[in-house]
Protein backbone atom coordinates (compact mmCIF):
# COMPACT_ATOMS: atom_id res chain seq x y z
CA UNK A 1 -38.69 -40.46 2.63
CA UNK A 2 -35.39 -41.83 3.61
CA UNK A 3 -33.58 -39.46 6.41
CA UNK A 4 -30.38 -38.85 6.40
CA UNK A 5 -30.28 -37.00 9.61
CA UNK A 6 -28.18 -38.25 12.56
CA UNK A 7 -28.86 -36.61 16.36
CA UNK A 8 -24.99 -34.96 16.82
CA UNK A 9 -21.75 -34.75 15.88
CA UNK A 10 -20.50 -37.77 17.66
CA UNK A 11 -23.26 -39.98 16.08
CA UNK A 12 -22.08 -38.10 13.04
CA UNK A 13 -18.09 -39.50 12.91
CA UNK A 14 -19.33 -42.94 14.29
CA UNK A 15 -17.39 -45.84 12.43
CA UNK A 16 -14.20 -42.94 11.37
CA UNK A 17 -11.41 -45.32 12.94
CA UNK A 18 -7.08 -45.03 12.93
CA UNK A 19 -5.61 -44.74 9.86
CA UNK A 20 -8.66 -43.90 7.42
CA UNK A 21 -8.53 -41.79 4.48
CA UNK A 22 -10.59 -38.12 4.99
CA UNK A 23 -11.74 -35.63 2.55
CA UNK A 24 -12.45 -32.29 4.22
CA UNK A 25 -13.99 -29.24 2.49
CA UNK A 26 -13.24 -25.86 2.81
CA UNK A 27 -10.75 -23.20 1.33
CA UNK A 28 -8.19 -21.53 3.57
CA UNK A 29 -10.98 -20.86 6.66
CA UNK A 30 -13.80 -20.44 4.47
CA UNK A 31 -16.51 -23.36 4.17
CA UNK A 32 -14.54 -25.77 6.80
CA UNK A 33 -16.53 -28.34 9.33
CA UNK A 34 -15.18 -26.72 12.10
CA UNK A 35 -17.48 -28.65 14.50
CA UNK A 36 -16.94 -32.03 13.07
CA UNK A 37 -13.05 -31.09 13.36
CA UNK A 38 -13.44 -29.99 16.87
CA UNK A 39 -14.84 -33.53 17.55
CA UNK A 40 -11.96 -35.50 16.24
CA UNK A 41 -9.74 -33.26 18.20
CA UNK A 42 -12.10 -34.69 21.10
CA UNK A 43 -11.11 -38.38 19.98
CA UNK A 44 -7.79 -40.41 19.88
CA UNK A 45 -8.11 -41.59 16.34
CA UNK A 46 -4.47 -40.73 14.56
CA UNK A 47 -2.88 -41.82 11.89
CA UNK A 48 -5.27 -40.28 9.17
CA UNK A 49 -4.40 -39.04 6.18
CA UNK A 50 -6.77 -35.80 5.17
CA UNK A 51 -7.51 -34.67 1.71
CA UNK A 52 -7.75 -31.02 1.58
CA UNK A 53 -7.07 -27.75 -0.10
CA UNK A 54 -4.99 -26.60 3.26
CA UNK A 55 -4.33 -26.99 6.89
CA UNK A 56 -6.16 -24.48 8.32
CA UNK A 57 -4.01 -22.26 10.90
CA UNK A 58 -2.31 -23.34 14.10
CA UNK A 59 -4.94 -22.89 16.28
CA UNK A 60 -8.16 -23.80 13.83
CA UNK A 61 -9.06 -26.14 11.97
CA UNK A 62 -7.06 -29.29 10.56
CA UNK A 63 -4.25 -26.97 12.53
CA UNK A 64 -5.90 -28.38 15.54
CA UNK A 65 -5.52 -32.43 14.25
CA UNK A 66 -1.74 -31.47 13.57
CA UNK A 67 -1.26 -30.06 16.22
CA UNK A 68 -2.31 -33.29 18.39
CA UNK A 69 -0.47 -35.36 15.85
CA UNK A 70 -3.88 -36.69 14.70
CA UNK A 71 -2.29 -36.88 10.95
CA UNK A 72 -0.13 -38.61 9.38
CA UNK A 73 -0.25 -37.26 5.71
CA UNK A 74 -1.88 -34.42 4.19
CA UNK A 75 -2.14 -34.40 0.32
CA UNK A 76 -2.82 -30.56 -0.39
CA UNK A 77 -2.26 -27.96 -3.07
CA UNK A 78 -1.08 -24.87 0.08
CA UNK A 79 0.55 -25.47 3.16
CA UNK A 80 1.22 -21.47 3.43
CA UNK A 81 -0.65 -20.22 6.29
CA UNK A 82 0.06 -23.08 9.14
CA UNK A 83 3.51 -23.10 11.16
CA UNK A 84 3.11 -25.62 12.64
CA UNK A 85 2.46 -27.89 9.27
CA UNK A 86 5.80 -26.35 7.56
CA UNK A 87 7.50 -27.33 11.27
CA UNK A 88 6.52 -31.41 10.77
CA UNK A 89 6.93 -31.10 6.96
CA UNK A 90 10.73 -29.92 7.31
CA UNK A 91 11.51 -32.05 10.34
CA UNK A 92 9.77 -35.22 8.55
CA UNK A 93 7.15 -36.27 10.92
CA UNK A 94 4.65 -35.61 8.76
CA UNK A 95 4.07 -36.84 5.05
CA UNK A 96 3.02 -34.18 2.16
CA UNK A 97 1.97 -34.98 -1.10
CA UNK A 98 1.42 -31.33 -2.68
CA UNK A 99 -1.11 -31.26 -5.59
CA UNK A 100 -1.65 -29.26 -8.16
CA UNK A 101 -5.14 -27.15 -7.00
CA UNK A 102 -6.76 -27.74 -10.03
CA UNK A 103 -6.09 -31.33 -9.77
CA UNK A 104 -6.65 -31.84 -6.74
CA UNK A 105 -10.65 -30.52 -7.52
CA UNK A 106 -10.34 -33.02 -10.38
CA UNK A 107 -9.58 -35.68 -8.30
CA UNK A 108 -12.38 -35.40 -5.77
CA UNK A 109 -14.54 -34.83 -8.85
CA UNK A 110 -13.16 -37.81 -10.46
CA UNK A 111 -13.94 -39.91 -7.44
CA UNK A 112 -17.53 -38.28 -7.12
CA UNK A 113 -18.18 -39.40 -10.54
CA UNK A 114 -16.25 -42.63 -10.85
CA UNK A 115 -13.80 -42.15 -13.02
CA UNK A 116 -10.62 -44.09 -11.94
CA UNK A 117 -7.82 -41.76 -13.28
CA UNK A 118 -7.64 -39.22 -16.04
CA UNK A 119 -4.87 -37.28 -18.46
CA UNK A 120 -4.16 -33.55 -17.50
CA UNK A 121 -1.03 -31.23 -18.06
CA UNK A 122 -0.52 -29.56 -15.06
CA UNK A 123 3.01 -31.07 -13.11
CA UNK A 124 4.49 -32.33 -16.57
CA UNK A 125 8.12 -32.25 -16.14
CA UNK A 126 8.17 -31.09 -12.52
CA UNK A 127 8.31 -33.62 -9.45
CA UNK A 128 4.27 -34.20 -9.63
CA UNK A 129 5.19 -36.10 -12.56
CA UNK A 130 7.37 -38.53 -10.85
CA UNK A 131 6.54 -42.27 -11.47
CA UNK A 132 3.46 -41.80 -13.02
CA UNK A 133 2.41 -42.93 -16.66
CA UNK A 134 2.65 -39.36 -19.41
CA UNK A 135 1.20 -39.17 -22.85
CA UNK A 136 0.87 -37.04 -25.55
CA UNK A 137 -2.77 -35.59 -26.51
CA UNK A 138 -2.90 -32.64 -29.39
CA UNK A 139 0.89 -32.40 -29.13
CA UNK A 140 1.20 -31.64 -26.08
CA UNK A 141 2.23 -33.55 -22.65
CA UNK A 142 -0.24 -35.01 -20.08
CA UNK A 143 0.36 -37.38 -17.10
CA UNK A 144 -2.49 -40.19 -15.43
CA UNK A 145 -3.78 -39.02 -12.19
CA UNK A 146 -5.88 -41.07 -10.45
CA UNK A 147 -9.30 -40.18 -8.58
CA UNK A 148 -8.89 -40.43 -4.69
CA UNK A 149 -9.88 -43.21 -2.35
CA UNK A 150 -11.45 -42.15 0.42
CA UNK A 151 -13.45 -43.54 3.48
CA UNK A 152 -14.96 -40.53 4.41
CA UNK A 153 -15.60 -37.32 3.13
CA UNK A 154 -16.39 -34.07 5.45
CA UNK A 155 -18.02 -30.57 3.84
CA UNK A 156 -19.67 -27.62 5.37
CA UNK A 157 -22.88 -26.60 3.82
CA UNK A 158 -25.00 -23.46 4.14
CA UNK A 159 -28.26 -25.13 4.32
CA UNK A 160 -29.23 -28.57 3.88
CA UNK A 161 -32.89 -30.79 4.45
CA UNK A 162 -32.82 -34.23 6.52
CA UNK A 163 -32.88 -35.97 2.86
CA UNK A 164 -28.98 -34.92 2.74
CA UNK A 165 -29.90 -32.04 -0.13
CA UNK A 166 -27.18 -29.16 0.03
CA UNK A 167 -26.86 -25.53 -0.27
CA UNK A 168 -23.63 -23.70 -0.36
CA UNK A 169 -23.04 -20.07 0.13
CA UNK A 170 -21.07 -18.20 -2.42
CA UNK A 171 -17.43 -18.94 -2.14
CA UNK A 172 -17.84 -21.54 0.82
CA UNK A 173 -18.97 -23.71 -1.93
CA UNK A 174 -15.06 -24.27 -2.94
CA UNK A 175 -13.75 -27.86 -2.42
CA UNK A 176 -17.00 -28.91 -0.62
CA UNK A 177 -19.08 -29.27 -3.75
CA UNK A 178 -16.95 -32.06 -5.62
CA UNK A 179 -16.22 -33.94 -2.43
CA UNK A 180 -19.77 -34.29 -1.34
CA UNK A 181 -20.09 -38.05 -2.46
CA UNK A 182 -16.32 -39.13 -3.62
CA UNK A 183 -15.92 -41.19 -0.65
CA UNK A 184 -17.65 -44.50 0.91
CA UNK A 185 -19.50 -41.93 2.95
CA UNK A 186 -20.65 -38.25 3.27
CA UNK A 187 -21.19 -36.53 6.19
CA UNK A 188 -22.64 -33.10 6.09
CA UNK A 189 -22.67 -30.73 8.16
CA UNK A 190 -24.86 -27.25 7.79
CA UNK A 191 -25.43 -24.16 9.31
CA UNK A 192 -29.33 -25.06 9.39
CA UNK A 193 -31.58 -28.22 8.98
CA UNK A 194 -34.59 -27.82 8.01
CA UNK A 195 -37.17 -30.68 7.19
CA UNK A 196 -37.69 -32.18 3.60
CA UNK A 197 -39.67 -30.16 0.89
CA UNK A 198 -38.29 -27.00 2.45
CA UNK A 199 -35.45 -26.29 -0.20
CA UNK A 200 -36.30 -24.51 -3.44
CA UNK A 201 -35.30 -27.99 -5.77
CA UNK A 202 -33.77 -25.60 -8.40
CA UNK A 203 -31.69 -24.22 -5.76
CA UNK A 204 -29.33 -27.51 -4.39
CA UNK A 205 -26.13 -27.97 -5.44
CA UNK A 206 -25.54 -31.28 -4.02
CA UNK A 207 -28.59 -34.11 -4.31
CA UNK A 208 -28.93 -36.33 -1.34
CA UNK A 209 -27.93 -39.02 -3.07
CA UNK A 210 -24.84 -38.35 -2.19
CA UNK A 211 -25.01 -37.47 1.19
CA UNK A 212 -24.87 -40.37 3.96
CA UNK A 213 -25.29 -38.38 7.43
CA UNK A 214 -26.31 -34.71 7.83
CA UNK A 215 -26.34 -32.74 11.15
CA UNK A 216 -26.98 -29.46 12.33
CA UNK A 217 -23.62 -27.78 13.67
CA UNK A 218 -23.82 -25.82 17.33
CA UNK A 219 -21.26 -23.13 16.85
CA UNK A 220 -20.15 -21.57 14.02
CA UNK A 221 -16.95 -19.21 14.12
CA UNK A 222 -16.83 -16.40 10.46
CA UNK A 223 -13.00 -16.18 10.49
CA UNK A 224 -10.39 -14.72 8.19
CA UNK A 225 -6.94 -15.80 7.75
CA UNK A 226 -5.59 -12.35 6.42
CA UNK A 227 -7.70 -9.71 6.77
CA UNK A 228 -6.73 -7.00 4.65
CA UNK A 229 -8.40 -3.12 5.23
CA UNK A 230 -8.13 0.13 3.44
CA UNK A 231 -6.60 3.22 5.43
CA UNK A 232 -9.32 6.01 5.22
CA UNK A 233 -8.63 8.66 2.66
């Protein structure tokens, strides 16, 4: 059986060099790779461009690559939650490229599946649209999007064996699921490793296939970006 399992987190991000393309998984806080992010932060690679639904918050998660100047463009569908993102965005030093969410998903999917571009609706007439080719399909508008190019891509699972094989939990599934595999290569990382044979097979969500490195994260922090509680009656 072929093992996918690398020793660490810095044997994990071996080869990630200035200037690369990055997918990273997660919604808001919830399903990031907090420990492969920490280890970047650790590193003096810059000029990156990440792929992902947000920024984090100032002082987690990609907040912590922006706020070493570690990026150089994030293409993302929210920016809401992370000051210090809107401060580069407005003053220019960083480059955004906001996305549609539900195209961004499609074009991680895309690239997981290898489909170079496809036709969808959402950005028609608004600046999205801007120099790229539009058609008409059942009467109504669509415009090409193209499937991202990517040198690495970085998700959080729940569980996952040393064959690669993942297992999200409930909503920290999000973006992780159709980036696993729609980039040169996958790393993984999970809450636990445990050996092959161990997960129930109708159970993965992502096939090892498409997983390149897996490792077994130290530290693992359950945050919420707004947490929201009901006065007592």
């Amino acid at each position: 059986m072929i093992t996918k399992k690398v020793n660490n987190v810095q044997e994990a991000i071996n080869g990630i060099e200035n200037s690369m393309t990055i997918m990273f998984g997660g919604f808001g806080l919830c399903g990031i790779p907090e420990n492969t992010i920490a280890a970047l932060v650790n590193t003096s690679i810059s000029d990156l461009t990440c792929i992902s639904n947000n920024a984090g918050v100032d002082d987690f998660g990609l907040g912590l690559l922006l706020k070493k100047k570690q990026i150089r463009k994030m293409i993302s569908s929210y920016v809401g939650e992370n000051a210090e993102f809107e401060r580069q965005m407005l003053s220019g030093e960083l480059e955004v490229e906001l996305t549609p969410q539900g195209t961004l998903a499609e074009r991680c999917r895309a690239a997981q599946a290898g489909i170079p571009a496809f036709f969808t609706p959402a950005g028609y007439g608004t600046e999205v649209a801007e120099g790229k080719e539009a058609r008409e399909f059942n009467g109504k508008m669509h415009i090409m999007e193209h499937a991202f190019k990517a040198d690495f891509a970085i998700v959080k699972a729940w569980k996952g064996d040393e064959a690669g094989n993942l297992i999200f939990k409930g909503t920290a599934r999000n973006f992780n699921a159709c980036m696993a595999g729609a980039a040169k290569i996958t790393i993984a990382e999970v809450e636990e490793l445990v050996p092959v044979g161990t997960l129930d097979p109708n159970q993965i969500h992502i096939p090892g296939i498409m997983v390149q490195r897996i490792f077994q994260g130290e530290k693992f922090e359950k945050r919420i970006e707004q947490r929201t509680v009901r006065q007592r009656a």
